[in-house]
Every structure is written in C-alpha cells, then in structure tokens.
N, C-alpha and C. Protein backbone atom coordinates (compact mmCIF):
# COMPACT_ATOMS: atom_id res chain seq x y z
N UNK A 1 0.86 -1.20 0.00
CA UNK A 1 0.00 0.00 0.00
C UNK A 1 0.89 1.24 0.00
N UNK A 2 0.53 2.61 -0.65
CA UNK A 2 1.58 3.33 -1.15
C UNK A 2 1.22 4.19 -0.06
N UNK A 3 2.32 5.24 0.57
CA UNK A 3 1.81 6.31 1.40
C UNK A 3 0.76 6.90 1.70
N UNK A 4 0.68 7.49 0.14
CA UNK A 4 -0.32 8.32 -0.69
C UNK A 4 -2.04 7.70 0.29
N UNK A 5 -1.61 6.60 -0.09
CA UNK A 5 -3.53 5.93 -0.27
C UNK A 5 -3.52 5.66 1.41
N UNK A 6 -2.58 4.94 2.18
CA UNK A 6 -2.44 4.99 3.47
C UNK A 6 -3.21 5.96 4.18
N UNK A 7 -2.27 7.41 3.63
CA UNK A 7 -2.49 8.63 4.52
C UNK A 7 -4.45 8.99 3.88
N UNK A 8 -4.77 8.78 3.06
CA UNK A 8 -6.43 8.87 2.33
C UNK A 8 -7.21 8.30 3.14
N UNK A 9 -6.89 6.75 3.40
CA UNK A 9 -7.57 6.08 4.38
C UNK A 9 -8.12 6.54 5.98
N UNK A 10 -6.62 6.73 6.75
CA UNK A 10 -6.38 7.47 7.39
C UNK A 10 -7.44 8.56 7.98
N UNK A 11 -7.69 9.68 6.68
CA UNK A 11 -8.40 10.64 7.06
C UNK A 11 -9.55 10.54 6.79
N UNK A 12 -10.29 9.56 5.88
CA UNK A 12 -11.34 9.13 5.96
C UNK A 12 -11.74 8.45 7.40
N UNK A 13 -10.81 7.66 8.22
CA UNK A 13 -11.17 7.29 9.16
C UNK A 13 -11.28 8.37 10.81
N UNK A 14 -10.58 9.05 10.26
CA UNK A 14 -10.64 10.18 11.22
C UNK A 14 -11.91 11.06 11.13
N UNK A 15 -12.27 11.46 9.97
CA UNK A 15 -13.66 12.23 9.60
C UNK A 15 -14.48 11.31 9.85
N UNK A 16 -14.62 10.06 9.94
CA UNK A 16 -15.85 9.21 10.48
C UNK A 16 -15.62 9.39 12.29
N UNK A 17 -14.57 8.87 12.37
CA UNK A 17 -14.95 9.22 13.90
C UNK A 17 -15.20 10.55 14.41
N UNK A 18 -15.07 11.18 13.77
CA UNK A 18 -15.56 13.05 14.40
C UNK A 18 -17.42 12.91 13.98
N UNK A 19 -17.52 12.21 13.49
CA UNK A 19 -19.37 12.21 12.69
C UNK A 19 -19.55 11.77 14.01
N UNK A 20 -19.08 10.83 14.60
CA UNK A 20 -20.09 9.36 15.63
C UNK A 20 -19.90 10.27 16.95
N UNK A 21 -18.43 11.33 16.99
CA UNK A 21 -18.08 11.28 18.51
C UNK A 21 -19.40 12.57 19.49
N UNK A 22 -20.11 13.10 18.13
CA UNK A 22 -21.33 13.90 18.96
C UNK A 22 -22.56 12.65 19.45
N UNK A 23 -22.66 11.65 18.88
CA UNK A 23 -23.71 11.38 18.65
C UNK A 23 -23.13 9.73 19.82
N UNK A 24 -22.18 9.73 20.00
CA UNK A 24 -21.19 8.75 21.18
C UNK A 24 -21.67 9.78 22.69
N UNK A 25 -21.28 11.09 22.57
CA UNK A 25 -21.41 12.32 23.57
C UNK A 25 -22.95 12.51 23.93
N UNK A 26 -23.56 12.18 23.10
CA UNK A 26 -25.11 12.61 23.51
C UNK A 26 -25.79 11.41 24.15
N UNK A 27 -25.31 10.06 23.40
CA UNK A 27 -25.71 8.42 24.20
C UNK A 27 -25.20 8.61 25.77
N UNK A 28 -23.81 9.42 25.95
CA UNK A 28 -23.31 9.09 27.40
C UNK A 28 -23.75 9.87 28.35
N UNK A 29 -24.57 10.98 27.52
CA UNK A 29 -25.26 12.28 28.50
C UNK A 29 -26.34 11.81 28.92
N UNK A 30 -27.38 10.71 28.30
CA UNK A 30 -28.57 10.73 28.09
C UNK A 30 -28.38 9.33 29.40
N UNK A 31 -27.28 8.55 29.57
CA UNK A 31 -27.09 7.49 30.39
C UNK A 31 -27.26 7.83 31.48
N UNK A 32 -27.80 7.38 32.57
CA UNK A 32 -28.37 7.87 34.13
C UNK A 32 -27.51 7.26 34.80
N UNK A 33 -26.79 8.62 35.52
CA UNK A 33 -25.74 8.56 36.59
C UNK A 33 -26.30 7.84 37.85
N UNK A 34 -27.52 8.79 38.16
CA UNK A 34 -28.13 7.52 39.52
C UNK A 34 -28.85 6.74 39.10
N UNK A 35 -28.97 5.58 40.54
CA UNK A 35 -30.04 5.04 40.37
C UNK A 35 -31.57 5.65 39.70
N UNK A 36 -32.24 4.56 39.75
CA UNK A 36 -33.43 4.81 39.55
C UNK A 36 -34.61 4.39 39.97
N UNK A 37 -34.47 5.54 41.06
CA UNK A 37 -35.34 5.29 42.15
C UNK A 37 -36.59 5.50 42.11
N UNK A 38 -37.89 5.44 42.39
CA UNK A 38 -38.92 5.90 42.46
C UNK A 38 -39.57 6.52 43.70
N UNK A 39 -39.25 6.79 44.82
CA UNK A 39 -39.75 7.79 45.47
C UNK A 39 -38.16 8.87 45.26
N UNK A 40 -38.22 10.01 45.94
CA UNK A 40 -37.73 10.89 45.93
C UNK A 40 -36.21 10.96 46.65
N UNK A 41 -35.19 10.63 46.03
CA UNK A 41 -34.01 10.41 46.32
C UNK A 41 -33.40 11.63 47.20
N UNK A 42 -33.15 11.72 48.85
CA UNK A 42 -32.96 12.59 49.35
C UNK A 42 -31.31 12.84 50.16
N UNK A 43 -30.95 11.60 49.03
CA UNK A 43 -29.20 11.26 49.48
C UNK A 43 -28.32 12.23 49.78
N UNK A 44 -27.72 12.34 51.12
CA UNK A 44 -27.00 13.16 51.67
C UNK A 44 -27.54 14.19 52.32
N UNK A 45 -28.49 14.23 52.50
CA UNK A 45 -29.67 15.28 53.10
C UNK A 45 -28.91 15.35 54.78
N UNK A 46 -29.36 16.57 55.18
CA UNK A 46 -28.47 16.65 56.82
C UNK A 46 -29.69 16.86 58.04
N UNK A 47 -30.30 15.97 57.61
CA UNK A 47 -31.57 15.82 58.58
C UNK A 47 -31.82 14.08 58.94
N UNK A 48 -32.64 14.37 59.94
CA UNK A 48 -33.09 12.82 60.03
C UNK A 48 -32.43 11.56 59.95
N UNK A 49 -31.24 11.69 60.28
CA UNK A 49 -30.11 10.98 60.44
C UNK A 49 -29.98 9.77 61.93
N UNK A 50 -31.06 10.23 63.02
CA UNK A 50 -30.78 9.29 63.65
C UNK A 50 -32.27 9.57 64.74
N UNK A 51 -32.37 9.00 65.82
CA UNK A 51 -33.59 9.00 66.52
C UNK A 51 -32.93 8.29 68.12
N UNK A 52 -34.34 8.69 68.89
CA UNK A 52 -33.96 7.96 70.00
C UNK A 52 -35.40 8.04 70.82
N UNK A 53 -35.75 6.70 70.18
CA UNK A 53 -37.69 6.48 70.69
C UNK A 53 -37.04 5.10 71.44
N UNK A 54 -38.47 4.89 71.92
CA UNK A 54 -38.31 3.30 72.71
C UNK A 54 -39.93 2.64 72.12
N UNK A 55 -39.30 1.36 72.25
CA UNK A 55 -40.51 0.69 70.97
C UNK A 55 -41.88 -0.08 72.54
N UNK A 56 -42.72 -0.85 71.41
CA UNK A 56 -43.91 -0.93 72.47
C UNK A 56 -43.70 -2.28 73.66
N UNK A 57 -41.77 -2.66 73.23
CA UNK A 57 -41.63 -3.49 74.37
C UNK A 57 -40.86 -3.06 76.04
N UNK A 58 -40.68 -1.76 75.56
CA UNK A 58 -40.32 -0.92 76.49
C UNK A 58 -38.22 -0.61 76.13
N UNK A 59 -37.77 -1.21 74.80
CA UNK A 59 -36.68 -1.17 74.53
C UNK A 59 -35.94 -0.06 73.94
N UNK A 60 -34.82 0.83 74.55
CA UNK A 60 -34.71 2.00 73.53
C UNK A 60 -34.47 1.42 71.64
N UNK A 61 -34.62 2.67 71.36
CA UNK A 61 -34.69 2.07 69.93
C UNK A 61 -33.29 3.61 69.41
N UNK A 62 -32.51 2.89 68.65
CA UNK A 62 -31.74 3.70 67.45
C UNK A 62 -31.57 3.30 66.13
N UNK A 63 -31.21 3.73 65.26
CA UNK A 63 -31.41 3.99 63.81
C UNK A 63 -30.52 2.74 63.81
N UNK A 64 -29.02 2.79 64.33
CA UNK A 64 -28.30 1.52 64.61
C UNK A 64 -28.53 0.74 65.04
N UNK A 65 -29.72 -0.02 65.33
CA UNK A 65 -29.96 -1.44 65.82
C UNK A 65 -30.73 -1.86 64.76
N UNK A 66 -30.77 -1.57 63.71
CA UNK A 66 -31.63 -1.85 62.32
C UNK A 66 -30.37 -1.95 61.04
N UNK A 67 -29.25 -1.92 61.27
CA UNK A 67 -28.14 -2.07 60.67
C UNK A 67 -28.26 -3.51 59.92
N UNK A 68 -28.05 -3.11 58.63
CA UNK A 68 -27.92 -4.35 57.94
C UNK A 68 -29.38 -4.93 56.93
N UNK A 69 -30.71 -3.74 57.44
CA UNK A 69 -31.65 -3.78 56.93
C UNK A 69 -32.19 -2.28 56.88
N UNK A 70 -33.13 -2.32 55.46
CA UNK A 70 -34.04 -1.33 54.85
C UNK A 70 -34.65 -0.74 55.87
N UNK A 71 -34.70 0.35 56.48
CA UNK A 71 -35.74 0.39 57.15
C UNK A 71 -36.58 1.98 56.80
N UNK A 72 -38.17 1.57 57.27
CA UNK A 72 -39.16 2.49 56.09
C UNK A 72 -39.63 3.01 57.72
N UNK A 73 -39.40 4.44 57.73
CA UNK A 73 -40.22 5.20 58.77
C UNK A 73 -41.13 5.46 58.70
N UNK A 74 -42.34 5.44 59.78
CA UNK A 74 -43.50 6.30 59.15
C UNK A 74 -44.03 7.30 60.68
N UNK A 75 -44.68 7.96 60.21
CA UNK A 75 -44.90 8.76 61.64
C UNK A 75 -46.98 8.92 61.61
N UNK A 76 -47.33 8.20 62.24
CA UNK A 76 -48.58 8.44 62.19
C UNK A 76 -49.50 8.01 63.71
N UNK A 77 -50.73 7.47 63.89
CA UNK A 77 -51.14 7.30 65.16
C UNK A 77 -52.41 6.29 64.52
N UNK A 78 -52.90 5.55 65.85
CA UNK A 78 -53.32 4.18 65.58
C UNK A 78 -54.82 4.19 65.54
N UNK A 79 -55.44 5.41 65.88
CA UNK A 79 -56.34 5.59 65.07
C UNK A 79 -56.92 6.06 64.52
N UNK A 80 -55.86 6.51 63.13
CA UNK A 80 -56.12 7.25 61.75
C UNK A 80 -56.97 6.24 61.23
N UNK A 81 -57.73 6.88 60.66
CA UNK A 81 -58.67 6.19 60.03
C UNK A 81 -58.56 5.66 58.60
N UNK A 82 -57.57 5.87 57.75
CA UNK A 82 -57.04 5.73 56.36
C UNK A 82 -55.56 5.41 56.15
N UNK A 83 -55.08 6.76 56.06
CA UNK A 83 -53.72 6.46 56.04
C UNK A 83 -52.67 5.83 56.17
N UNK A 84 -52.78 6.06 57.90
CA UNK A 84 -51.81 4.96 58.62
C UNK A 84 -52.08 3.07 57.97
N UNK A 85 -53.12 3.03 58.22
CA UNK A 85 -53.48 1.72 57.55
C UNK A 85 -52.92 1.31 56.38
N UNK A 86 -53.27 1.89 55.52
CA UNK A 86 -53.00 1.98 54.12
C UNK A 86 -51.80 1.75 54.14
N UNK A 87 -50.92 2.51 55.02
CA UNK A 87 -49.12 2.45 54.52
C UNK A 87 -48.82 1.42 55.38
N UNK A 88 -49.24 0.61 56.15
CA UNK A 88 -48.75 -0.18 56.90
C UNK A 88 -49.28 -1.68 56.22
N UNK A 89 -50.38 -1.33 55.59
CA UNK A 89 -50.92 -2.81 54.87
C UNK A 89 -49.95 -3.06 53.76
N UNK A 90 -49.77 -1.80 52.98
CA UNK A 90 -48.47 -1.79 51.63
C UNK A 90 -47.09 -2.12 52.33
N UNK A 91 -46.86 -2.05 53.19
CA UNK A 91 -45.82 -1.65 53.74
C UNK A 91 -45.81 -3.95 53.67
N UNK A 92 -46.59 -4.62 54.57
CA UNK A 92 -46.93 -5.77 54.63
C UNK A 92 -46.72 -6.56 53.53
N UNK A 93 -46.90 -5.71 52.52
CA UNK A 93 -47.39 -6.18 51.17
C UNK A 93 -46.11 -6.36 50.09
N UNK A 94 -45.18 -5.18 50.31
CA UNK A 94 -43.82 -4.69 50.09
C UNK A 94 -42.70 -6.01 50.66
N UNK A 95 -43.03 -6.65 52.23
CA UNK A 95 -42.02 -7.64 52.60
C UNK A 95 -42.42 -8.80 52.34
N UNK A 96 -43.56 -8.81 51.56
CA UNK A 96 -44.21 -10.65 50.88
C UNK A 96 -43.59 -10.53 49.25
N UNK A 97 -43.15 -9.48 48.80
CA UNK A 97 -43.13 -9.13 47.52
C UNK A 97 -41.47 -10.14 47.65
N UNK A 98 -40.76 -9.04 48.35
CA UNK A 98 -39.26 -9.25 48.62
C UNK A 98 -39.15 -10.98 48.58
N UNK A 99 -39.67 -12.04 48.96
CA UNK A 99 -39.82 -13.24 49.34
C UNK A 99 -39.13 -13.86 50.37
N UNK A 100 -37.35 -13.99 50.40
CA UNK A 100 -36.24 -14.37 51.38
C UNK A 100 -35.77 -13.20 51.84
N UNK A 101 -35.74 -12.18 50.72
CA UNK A 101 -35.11 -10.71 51.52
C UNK A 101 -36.50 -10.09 52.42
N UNK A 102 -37.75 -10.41 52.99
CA UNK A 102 -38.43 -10.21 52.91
C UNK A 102 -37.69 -9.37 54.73
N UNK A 103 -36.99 -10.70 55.60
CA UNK A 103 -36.61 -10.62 56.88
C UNK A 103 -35.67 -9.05 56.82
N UNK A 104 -35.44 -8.52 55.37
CA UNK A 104 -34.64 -7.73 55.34
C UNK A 104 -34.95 -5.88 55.49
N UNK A 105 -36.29 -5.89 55.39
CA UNK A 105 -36.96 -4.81 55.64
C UNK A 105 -37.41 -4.66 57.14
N UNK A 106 -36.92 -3.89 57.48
CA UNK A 106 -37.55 -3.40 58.95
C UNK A 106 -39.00 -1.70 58.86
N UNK A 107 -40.08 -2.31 59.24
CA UNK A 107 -40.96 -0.93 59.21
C UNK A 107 -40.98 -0.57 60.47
N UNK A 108 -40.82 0.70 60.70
CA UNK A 108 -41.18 1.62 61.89
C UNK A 108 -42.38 2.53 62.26
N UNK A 109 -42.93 2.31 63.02
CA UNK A 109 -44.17 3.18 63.16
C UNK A 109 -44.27 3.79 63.97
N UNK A 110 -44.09 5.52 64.25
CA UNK A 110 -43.81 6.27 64.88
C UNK A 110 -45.07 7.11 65.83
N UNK A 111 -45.37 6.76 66.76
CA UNK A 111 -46.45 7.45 67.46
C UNK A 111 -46.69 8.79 67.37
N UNK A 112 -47.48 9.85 67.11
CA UNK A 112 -47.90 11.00 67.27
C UNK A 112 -48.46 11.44 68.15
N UNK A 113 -49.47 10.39 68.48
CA UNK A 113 -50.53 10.39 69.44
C UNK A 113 -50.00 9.77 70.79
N UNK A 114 -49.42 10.19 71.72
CA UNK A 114 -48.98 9.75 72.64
C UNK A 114 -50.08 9.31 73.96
N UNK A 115 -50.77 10.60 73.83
CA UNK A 115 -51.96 10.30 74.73
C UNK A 115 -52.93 8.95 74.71
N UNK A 116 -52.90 8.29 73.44
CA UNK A 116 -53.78 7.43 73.26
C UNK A 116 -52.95 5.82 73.14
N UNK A 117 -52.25 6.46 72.35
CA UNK A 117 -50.74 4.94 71.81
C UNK A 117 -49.99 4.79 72.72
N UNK A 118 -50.72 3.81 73.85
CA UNK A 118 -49.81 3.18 74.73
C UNK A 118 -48.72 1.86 74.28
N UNK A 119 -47.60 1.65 74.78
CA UNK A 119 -47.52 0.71 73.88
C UNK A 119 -47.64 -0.59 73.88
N UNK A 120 -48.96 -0.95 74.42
CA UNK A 120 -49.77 -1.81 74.85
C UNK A 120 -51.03 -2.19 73.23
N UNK A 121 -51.13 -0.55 73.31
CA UNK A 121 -51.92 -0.31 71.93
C UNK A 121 -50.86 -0.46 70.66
N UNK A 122 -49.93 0.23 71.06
CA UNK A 122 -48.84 -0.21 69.60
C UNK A 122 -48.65 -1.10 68.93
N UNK A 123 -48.56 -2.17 70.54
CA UNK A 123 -48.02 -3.53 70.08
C UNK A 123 -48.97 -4.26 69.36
N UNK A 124 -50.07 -4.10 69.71
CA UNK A 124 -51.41 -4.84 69.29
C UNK A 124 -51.98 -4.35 68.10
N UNK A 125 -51.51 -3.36 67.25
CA UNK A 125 -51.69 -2.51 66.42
C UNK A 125 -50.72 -2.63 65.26
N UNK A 126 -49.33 -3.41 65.41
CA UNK A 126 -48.36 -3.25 64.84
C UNK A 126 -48.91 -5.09 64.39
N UNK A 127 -48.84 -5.80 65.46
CA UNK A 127 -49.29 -7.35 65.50
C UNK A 127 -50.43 -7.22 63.81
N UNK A 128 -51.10 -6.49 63.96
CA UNK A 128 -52.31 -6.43 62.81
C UNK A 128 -52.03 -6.80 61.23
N UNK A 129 -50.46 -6.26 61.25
CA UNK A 129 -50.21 -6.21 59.83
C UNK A 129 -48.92 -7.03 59.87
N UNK A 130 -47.77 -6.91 60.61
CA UNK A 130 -46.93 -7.98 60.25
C UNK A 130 -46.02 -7.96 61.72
N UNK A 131 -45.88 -9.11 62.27
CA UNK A 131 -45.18 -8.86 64.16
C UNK A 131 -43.92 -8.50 63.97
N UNK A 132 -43.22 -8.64 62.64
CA UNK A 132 -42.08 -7.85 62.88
C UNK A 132 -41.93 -6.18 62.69
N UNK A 133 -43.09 -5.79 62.38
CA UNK A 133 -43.53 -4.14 62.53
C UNK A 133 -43.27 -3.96 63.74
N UNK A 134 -42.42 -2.87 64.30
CA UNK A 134 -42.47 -1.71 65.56
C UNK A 134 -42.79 -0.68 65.88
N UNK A 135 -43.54 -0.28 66.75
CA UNK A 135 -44.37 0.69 67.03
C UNK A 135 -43.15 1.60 67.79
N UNK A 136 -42.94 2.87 67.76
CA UNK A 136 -42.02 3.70 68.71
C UNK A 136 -42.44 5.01 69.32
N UNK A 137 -42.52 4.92 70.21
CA UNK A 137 -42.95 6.68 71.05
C UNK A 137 -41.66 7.22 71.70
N UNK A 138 -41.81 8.29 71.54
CA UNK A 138 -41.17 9.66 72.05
C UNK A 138 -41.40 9.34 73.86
N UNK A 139 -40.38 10.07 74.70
CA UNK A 139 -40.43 9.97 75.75
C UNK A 139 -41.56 11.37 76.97
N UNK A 140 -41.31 12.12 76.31
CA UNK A 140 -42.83 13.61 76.26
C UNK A 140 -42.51 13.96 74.97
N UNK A 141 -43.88 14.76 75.27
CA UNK A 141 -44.41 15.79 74.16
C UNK A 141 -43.19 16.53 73.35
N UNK A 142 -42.11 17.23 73.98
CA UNK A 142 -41.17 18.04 74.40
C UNK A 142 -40.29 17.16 73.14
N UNK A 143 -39.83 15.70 73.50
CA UNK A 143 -39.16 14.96 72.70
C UNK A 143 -39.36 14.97 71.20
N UNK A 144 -40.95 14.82 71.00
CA UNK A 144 -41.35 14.52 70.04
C UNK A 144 -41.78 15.32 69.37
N UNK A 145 -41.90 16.31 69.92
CA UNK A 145 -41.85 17.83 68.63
C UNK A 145 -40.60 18.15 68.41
N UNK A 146 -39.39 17.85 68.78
CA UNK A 146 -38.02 17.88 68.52
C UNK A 146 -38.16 16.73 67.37
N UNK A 147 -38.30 15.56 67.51
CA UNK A 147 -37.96 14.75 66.79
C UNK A 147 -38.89 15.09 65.67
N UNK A 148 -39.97 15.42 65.43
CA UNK A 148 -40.58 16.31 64.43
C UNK A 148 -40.36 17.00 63.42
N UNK A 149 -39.55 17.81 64.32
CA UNK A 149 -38.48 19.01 63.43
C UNK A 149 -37.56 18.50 62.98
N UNK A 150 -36.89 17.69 63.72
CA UNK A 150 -35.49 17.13 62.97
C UNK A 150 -35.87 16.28 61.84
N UNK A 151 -37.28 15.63 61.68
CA UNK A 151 -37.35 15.09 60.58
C UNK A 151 -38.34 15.60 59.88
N UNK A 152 -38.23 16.66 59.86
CA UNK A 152 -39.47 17.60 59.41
C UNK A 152 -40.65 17.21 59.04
N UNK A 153 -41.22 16.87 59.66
CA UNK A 153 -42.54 16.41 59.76
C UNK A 153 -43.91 16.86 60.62
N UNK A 154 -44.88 16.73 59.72
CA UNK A 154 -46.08 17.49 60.68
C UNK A 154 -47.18 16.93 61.16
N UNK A 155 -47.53 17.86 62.40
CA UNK A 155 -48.64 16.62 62.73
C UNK A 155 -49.39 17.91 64.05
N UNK A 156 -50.54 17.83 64.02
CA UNK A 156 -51.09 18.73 65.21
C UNK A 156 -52.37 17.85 65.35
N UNK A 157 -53.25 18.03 66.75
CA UNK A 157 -53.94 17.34 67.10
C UNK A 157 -55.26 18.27 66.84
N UNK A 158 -56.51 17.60 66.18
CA UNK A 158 -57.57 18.22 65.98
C UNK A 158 -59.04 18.26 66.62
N UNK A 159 -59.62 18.98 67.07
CA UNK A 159 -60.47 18.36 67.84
C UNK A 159 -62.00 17.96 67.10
N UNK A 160 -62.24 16.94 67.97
CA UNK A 160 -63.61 16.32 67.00
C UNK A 160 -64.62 16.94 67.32
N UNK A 161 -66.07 16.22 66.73
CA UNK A 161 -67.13 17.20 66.97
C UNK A 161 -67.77 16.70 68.51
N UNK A 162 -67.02 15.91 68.98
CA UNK A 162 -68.01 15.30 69.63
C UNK A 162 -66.78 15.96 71.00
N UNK A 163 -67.26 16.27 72.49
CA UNK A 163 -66.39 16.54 73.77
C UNK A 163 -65.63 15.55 73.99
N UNK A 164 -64.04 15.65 73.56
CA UNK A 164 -62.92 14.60 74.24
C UNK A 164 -62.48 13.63 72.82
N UNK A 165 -63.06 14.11 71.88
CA UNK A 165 -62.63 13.38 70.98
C UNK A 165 -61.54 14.30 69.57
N UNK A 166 -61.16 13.90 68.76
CA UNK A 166 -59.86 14.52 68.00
C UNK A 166 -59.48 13.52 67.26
N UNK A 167 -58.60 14.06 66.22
CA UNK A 167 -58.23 13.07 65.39
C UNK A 167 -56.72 13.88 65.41
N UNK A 168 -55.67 13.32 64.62
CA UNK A 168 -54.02 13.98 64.18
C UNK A 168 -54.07 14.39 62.72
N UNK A 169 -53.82 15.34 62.18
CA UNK A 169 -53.07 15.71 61.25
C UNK A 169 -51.99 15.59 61.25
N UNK A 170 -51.30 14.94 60.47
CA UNK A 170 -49.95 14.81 60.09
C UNK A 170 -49.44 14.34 58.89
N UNK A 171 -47.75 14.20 58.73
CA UNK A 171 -47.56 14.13 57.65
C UNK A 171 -47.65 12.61 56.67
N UNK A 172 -48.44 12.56 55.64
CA UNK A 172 -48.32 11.01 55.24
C UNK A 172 -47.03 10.35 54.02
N UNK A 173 -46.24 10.46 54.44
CA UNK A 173 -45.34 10.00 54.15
C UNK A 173 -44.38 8.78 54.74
N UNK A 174 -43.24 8.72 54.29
CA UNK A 174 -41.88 7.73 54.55
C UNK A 174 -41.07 7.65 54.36
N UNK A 175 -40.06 7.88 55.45
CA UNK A 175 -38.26 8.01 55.11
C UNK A 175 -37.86 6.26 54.90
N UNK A 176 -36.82 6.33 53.94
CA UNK A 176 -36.03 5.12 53.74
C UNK A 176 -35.08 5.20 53.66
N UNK A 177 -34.09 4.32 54.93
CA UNK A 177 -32.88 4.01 55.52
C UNK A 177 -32.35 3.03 54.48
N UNK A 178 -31.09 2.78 53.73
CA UNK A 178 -30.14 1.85 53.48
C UNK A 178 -30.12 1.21 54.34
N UNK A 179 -29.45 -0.22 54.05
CA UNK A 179 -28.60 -1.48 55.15
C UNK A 179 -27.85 -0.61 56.07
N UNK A 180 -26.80 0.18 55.62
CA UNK A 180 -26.18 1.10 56.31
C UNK A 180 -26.64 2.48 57.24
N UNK A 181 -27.81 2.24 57.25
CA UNK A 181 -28.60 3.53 58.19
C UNK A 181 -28.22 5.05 57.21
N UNK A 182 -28.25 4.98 56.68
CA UNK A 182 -28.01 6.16 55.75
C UNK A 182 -29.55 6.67 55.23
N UNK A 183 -30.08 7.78 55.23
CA UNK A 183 -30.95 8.43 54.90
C UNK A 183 -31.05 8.39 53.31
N UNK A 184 -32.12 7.94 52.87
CA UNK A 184 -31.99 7.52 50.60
C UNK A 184 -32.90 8.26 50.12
N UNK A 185 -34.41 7.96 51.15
CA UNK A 185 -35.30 8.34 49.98
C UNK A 185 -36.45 8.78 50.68
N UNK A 186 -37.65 9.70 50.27
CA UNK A 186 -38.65 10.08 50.28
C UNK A 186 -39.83 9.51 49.95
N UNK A 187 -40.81 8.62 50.39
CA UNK A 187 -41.66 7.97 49.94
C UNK A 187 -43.01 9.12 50.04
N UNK A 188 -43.96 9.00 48.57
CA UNK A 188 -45.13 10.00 49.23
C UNK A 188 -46.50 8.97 49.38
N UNK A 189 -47.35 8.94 50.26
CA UNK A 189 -47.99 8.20 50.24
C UNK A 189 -49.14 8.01 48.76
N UNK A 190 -49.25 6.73 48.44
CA UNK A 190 -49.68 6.85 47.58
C UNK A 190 -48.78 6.05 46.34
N UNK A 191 -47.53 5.65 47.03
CA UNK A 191 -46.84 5.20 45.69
C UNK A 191 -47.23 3.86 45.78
N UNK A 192 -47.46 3.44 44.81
CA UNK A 192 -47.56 2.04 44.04
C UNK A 192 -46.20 0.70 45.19
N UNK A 193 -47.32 -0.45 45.24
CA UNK A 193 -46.40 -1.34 45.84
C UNK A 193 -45.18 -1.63 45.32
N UNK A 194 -45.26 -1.87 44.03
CA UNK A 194 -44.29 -2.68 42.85
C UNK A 194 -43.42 -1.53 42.85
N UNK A 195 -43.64 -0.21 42.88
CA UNK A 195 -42.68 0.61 42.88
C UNK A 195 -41.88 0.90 43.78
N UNK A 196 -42.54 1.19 45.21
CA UNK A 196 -41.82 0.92 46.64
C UNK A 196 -41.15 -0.36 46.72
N UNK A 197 -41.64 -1.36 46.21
CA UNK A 197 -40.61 -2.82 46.23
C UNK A 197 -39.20 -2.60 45.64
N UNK A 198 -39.83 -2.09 44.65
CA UNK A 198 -38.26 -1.84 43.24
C UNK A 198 -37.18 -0.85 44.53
N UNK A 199 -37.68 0.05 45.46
CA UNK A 199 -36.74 1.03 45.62
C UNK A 199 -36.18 -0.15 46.96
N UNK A 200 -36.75 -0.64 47.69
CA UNK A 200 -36.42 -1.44 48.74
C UNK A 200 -35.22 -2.79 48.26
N UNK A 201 -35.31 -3.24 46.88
CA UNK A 201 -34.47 -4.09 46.44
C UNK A 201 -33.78 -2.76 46.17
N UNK A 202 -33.28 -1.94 45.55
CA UNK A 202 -32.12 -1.42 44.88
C UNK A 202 -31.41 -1.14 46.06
N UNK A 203 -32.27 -0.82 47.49
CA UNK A 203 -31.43 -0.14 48.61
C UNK A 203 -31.00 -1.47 48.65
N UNK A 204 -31.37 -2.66 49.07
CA UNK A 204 -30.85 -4.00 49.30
C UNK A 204 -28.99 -4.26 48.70
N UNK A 205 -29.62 -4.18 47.58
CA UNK A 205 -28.20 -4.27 46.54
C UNK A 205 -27.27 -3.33 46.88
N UNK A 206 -27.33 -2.25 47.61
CA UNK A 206 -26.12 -1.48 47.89
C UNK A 206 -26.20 -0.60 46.90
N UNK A 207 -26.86 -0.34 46.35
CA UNK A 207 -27.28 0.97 45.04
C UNK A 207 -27.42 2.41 46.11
C-alpha cells in the first residue's frame, strides 16, 4: 500500500470518527448517573439521620440497631382512620413481595398520638399487619416535637365534633434508611407497591 492511499484512508477514518463522537457524547449524556429510584431520592440530606424512641416493648430504639436492613419510617397514630393503615398494609405487602429478603426490611411506626398509643396499643396494632412491625414513642411531648423538626414532619392534634374526641393531622409519608442507616429516599404516600418494592431491592443491593 503506497503512502499516498495509506495517509487517504487514514483521514477518511478520522472524519468518520468526528461524525459518531457527537452522537457517542449525547448516548453518554442521556445514560443515568443515579439510580433509579422511584420515590424521591434525598441522598445526603443533613436531617433525620438518627432517633432515640423506645418501641412498644419498652426497649430504647436507634437507627443503629436496624443495621444491615431497609428500614421504612413512618410517623402516624393508631387511630387514623385511612392512612396509617394503608401504609402499613403496603408496607406488609412490600415484605411478601421481597420473598427471602423479605426478613430484610424493617418498618417503623412512629407514634404521634402519645396520649392514646400506649404501647400496649402499639403492640397490638403493629401485631395487625406484620409482628415484625415496631411501634415507637417519644419519651414527652417536648421529645417529640423535637424529633418532628429534625425530621421535618407534621402533625397537630384536631379536635372532633363530639367533647374529648380529636383526630391527628400529620404528615403522610416515609423516610427510607439503606442497610447502612443512611438516609436515601422520600416515599409519598400513595406510591404504588411494585414501585416501593423496586426502591427497597435497589437499597438492598447497595445501590
């Protein structure tokens, strides 16, 4: 092969790769750096990082004794009439999905209602949907509007129509912990099982 035609080749092959290398640049832009999560990825967030409730067997509870499993917060009271239910039946529904990793999800259920959620009531309340569910209260009022704030969350007590009766407003949502206690994700109530499953395996995998 003579110089000549060498060096021809050459720059034909060079002008092809300058055609592909926008269209190489736009495939690697369009490729998703994170996961793909479906509730609201709140990674690295400087909140809500840790807790200090005691559950309905009278045991303190920390974010670190759940090490090594998913765990899905929720903050509500035992007798909401919708909500709470709802996320705790999905929530049930979420660790039958998982099948063997199923032992690998831990749910938390966070009292609001202190006055009423003894944890007598917790326990018997948590029993409803799956016994490895834990019920957790704040130690006063005082505690638990701290712990509120730190996980920004809302909740005020409303009064009913009837003398002595009330219901909670609060927030319906769910924080999700990594294996590693690390703060991931934002659940809003309302998301789809199959989708909350998908985010509970990816935390699994170390994603």
């Amino acid at each position: 092969m003579t110089s000549s035609i060498f060096r021809r080749r050459t720059l034909k092959t060079i002008a092809a790769l300058a055609v592909l290398a926008p269209t190489t640049a736009v495939l690697t832009a369009c490729t998703p750096d994170k996961p793909q999560f479906r509730g609201i990825d709140v990674t690295g967030a400087d909140y809500a990082k840790d807790f200090q409730l005691t559950d309905f067997n009278g045991q303190p509870r920390r974010l670190a004794d759940f090490k090594g499993k998913v765990v899905v917060m929720f903050f509500g009271y035992t007798q909401c009439p919708d909500v709470c239910p709802t996320t705790m039946t999905e929530l049930a529904q979420v660790k039958q999905k998982l099948g063997a990793d199923g032992d690998k999800l831990q749910a938390l259920f966070v009292s609001v209602d202190p006055e009423r959620d003894t944890p007598e009531v917790l326990k018997a309340y948590m029993a409803s949907f799956d016994p490895s569910f834990l019920g957790l209260y704040a130690g006063s009022p005082e505690q638990l509007a701290a712990l509120a704030k730190d996980f920004k969350v809302y909740y005020k007590k409303v009064d009913g129509k009837s003398p002595g009766s009330y219901t909670m407003d609060h927030t319906a949502a769910s924080y999700l912990y990594d294996p590693q206690g690390r703060l991931r994700l934002f659940s809003r109530y309302g998301t789809p099982v199959e989708a909350l499953t998908d985010d509970v395996r990816l935390l699994l995998k170390g994603i």
